[in-house]
PDB file of N, CA and C in Angstrom:
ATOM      1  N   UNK A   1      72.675 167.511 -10.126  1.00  0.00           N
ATOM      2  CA  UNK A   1      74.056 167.970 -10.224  1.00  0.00           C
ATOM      3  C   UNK A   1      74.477 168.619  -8.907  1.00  0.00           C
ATOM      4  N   UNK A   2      75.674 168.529  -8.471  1.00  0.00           N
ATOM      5  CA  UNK A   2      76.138 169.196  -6.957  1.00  0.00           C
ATOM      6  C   UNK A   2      76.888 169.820  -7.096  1.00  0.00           C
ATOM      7  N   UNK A   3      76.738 171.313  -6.239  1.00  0.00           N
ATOM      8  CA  UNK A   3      77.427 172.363  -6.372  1.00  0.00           C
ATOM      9  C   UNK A   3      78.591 171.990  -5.965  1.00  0.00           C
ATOM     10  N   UNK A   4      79.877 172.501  -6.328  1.00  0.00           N
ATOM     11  CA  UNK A   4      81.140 172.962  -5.828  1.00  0.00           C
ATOM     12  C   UNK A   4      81.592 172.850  -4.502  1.00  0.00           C
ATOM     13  N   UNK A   5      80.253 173.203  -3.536  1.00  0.00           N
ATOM     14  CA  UNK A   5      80.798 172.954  -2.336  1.00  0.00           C
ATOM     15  C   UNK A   5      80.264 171.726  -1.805  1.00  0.00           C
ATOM     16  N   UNK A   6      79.676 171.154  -1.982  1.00  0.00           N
ATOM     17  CA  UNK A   6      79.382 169.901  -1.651  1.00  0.00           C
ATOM     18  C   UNK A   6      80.248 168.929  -1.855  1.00  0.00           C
ATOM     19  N   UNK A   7      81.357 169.500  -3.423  1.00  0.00           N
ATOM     20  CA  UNK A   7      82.019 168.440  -3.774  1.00  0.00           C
ATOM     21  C   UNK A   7      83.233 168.421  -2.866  1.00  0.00           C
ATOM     22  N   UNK A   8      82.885 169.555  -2.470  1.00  0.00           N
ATOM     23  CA  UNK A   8      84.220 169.864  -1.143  1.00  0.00           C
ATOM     24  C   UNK A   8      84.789 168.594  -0.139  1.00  0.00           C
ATOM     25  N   UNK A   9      83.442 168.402   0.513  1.00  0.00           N
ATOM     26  CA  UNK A   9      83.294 167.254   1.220  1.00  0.00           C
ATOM     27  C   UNK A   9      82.572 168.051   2.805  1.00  0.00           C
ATOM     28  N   UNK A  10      81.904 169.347   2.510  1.00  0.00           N
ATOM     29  CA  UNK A  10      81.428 169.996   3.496  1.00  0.00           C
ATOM     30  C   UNK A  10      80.293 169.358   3.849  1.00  0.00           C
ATOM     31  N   UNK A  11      79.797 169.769   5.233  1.00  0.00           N
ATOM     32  CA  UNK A  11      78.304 169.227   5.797  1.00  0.00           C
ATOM     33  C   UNK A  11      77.336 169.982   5.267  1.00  0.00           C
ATOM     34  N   UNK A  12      76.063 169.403   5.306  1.00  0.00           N
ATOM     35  CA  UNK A  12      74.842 170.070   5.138  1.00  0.00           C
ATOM     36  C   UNK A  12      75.037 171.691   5.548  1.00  0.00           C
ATOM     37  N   UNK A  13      75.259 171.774   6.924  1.00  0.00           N
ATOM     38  CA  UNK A  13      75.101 173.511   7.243  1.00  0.00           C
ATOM     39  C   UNK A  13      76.263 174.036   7.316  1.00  0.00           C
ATOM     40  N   UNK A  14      77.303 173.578   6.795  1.00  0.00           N
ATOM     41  CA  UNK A  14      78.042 174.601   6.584  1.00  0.00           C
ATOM     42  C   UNK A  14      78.471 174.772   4.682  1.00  0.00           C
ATOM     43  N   UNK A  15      77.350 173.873   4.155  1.00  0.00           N
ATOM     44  CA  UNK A  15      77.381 174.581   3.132  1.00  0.00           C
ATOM     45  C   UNK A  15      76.101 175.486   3.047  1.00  0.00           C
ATOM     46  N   UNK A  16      75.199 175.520   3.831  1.00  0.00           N
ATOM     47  CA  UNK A  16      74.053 176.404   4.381  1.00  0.00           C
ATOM     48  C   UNK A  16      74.803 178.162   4.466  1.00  0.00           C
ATOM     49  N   UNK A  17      75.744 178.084   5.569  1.00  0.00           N
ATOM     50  CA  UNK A  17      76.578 179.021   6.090  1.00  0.00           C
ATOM     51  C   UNK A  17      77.393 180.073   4.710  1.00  0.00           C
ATOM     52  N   UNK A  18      77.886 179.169   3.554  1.00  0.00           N
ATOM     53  CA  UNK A  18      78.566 179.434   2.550  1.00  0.00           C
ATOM     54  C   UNK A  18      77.486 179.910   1.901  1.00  0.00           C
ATOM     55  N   UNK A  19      76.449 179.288   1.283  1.00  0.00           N
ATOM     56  CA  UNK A  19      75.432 179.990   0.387  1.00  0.00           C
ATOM     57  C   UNK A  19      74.511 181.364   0.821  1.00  0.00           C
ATOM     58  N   UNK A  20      74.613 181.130   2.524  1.00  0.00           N
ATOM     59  CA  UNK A  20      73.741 182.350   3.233  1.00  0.00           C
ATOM     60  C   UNK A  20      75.039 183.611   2.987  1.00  0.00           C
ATOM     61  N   UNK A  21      76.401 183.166   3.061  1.00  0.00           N
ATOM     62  CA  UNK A  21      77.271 184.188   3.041  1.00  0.00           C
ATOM     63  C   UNK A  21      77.436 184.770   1.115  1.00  0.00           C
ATOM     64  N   UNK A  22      77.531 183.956   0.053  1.00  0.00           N
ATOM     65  CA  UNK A  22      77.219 184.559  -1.271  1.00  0.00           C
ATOM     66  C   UNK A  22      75.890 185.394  -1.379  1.00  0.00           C
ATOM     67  N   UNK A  23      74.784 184.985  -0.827  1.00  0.00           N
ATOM     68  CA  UNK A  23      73.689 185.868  -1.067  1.00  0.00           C
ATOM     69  C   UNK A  23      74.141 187.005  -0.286  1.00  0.00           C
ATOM     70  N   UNK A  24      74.301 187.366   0.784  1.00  0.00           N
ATOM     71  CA  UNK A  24      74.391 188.476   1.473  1.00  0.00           C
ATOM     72  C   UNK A  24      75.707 189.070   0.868  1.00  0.00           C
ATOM     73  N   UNK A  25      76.398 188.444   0.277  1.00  0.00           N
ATOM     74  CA  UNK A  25      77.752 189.328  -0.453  1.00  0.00           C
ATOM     75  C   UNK A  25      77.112 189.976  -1.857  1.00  0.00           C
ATOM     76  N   UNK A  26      76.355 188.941  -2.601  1.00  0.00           N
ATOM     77  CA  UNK A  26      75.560 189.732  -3.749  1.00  0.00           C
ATOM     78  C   UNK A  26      74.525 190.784  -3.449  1.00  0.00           C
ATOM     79  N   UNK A  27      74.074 190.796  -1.933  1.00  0.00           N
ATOM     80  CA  UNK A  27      73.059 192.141  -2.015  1.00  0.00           C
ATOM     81  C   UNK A  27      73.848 193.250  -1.286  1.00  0.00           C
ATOM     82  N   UNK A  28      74.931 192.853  -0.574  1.00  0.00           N
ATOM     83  CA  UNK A  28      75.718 194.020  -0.414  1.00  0.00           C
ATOM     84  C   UNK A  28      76.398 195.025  -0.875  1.00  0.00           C
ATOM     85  N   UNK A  29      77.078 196.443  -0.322  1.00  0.00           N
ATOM     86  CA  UNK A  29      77.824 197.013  -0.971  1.00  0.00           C
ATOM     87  C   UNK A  29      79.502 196.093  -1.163  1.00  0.00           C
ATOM     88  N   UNK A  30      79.911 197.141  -1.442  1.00  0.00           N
ATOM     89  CA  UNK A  30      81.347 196.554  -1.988  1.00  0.00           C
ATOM     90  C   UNK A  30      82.158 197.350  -1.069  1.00  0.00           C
ATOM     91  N   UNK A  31      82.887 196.628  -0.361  1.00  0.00           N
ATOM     92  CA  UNK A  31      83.624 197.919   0.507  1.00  0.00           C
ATOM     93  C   UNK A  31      84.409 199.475   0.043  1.00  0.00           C
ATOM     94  N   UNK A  32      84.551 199.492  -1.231  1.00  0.00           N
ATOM     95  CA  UNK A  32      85.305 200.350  -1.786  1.00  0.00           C
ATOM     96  C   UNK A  32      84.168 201.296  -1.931  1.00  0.00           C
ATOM     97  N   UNK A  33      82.810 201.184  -2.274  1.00  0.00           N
ATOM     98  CA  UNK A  33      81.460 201.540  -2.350  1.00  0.00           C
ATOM     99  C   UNK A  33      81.089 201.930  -0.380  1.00  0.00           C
ATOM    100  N   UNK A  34      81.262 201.107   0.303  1.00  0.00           N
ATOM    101  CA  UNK A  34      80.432 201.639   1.385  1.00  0.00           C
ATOM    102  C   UNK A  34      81.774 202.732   2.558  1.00  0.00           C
ATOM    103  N   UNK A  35      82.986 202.558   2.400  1.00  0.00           N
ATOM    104  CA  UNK A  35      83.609 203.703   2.561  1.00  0.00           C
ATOM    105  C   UNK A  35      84.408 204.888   1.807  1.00  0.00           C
ATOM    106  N   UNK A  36      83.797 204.728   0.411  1.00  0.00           N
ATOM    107  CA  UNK A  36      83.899 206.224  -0.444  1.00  0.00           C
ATOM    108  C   UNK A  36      84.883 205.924  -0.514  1.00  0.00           C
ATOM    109  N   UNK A  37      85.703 204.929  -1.338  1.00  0.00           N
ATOM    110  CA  UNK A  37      87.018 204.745  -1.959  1.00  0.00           C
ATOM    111  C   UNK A  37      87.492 205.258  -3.176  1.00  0.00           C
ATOM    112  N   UNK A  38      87.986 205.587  -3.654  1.00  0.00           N
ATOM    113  CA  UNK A  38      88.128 205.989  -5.099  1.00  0.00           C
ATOM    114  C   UNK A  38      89.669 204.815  -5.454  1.00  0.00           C
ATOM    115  N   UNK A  39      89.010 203.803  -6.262  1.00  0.00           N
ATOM    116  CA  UNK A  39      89.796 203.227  -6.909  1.00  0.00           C
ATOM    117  C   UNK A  39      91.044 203.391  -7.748  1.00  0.00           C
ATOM    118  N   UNK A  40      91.094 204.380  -7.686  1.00  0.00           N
ATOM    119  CA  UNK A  40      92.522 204.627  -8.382  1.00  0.00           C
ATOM    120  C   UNK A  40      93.466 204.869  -7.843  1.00  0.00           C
ATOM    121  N   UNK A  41      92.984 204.981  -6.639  1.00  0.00           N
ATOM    122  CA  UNK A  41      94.112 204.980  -4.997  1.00  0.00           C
ATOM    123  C   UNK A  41      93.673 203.996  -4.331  1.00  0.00           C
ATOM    124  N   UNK A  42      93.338 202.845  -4.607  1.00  0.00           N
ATOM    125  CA  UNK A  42      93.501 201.989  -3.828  1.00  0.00           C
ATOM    126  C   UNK A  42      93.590 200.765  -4.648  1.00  0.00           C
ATOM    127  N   UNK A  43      94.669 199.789  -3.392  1.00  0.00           N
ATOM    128  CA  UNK A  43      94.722 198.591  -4.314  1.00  0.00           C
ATOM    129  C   UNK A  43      93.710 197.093  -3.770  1.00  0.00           C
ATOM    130  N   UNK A  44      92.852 196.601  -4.785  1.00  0.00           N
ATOM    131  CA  UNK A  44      91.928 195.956  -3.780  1.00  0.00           C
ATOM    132  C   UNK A  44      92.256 194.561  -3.346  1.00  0.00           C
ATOM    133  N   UNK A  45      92.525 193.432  -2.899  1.00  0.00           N
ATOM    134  CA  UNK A  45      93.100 192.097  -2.420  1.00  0.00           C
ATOM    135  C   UNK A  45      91.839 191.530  -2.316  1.00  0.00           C
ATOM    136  N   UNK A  46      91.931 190.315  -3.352  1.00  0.00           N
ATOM    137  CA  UNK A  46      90.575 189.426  -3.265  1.00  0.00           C
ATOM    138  C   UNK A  46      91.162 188.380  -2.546  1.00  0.00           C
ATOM    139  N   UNK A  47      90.841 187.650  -1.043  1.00  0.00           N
ATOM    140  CA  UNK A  47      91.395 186.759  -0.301  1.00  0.00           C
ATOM    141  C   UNK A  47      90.279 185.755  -0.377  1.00  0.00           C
ATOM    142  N   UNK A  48      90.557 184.295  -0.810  1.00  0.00           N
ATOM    143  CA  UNK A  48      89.350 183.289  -0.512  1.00  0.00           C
ATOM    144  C   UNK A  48      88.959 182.885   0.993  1.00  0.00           C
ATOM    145  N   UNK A  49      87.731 182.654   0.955  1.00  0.00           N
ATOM    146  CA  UNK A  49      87.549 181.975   2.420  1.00  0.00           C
ATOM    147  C   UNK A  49      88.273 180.749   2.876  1.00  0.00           C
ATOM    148  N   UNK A  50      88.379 180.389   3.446  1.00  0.00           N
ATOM    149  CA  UNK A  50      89.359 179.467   3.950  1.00  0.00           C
ATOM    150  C   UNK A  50      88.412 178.046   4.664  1.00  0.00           C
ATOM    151  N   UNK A  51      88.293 177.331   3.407  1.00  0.00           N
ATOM    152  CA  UNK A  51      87.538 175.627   4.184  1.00  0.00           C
ATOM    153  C   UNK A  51      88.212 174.843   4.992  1.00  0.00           C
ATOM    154  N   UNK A  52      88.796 174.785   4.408  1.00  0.00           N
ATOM    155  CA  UNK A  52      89.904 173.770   5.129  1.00  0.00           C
ATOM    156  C   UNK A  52      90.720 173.520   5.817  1.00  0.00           C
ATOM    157  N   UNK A  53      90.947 173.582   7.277  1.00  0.00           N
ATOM    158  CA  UNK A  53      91.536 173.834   7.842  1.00  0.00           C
ATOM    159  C   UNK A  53      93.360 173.137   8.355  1.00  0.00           C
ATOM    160  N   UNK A  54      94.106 174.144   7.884  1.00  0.00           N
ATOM    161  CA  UNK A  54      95.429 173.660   7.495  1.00  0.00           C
ATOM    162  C   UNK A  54      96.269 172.313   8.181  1.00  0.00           C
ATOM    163  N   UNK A  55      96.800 172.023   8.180  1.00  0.00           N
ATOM    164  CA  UNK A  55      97.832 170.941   9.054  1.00  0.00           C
ATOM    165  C   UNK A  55      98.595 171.466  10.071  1.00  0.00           C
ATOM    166  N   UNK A  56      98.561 170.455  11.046  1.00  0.00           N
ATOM    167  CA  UNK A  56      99.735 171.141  12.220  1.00  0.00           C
ATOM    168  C   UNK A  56     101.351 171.511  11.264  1.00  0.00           C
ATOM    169  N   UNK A  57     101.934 172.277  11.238  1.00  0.00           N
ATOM    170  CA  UNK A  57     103.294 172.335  10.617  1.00  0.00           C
ATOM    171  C   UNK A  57     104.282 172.478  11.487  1.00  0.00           C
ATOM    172  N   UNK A  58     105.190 172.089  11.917  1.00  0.00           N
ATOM    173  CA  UNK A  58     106.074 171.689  12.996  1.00  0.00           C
ATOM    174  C   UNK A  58     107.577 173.174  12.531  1.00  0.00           C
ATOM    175  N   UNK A  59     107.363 174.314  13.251  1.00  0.00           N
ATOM    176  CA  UNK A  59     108.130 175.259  13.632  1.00  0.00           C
ATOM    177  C   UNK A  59     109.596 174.931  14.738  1.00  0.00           C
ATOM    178  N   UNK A  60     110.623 174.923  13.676  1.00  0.00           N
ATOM    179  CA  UNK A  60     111.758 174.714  14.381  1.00  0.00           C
ATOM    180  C   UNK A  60     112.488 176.620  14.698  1.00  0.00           C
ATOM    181  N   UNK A  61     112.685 176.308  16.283  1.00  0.00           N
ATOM    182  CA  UNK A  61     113.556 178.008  16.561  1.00  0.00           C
ATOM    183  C   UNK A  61     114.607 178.070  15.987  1.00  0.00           C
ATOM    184  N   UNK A  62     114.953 178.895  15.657  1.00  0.00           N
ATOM    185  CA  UNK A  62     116.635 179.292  15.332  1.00  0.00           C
ATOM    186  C   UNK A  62     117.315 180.547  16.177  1.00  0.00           C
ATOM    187  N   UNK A  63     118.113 180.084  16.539  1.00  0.00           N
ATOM    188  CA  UNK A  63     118.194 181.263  17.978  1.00  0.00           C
ATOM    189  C   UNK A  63     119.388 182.023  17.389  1.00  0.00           C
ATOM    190  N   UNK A  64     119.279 183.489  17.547  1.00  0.00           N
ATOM    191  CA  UNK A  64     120.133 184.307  16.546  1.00  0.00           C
ATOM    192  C   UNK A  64     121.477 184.416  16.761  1.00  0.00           C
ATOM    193  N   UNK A  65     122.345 184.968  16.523  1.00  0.00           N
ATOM    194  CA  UNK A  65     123.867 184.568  16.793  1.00  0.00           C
ATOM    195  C   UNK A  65     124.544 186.120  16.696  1.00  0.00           C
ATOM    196  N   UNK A  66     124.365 186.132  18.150  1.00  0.00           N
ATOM    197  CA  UNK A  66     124.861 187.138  19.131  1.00  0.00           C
ATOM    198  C   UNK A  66     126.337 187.838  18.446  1.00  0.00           C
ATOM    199  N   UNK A  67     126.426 189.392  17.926  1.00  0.00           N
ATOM    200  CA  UNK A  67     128.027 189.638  17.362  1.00  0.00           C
ATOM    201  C   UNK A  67     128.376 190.636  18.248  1.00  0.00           C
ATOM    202  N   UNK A  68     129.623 189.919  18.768  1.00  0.00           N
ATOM    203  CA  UNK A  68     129.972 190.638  20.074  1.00  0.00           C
ATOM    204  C   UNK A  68     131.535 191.629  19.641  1.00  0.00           C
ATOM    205  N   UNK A  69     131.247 191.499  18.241  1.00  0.00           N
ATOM    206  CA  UNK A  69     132.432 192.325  17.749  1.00  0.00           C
ATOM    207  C   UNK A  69     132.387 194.119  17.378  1.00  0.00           C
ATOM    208  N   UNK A  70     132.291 194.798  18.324  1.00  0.00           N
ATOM    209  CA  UNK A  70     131.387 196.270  18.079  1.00  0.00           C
ATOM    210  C   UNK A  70     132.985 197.039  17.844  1.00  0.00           C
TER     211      UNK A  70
END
């Protein structure tokens, strides 16, 4: 059976890279844990890692429109 990331369409070592990074996240602290957070003041943001690397997306300027009426 193949893990999740394989089905990704990742290479050998960088699904190496991904599994070396879950183990070292499971024996670590938790950041809220290793700088004395108290959770009830803070809000925590779970962000995924990012595989895939996005598409060029084509940024048009819009140039602002000067009010010369003061």
């Amino acid at each position: 059976m193949q893990s999740s990331v394989t089905r990704l369409g990742l290479s050998f070592p960088d699904c190496l890279v991904i599994d070396y990074h879950n183990i070292l996240k499971h024996f670590s602290l938790s950041d809220e844990k290793s700088f004395g957070l108290d959770l009830s003041f803070v809000t925590v943001e779970r962000v995924p890692i990012v595989v895939d690397v996005p598409s060029e997306i084509e940024l048009k300027r819009i140039s602002p429109k000067i009010n010369t009426d003061y």
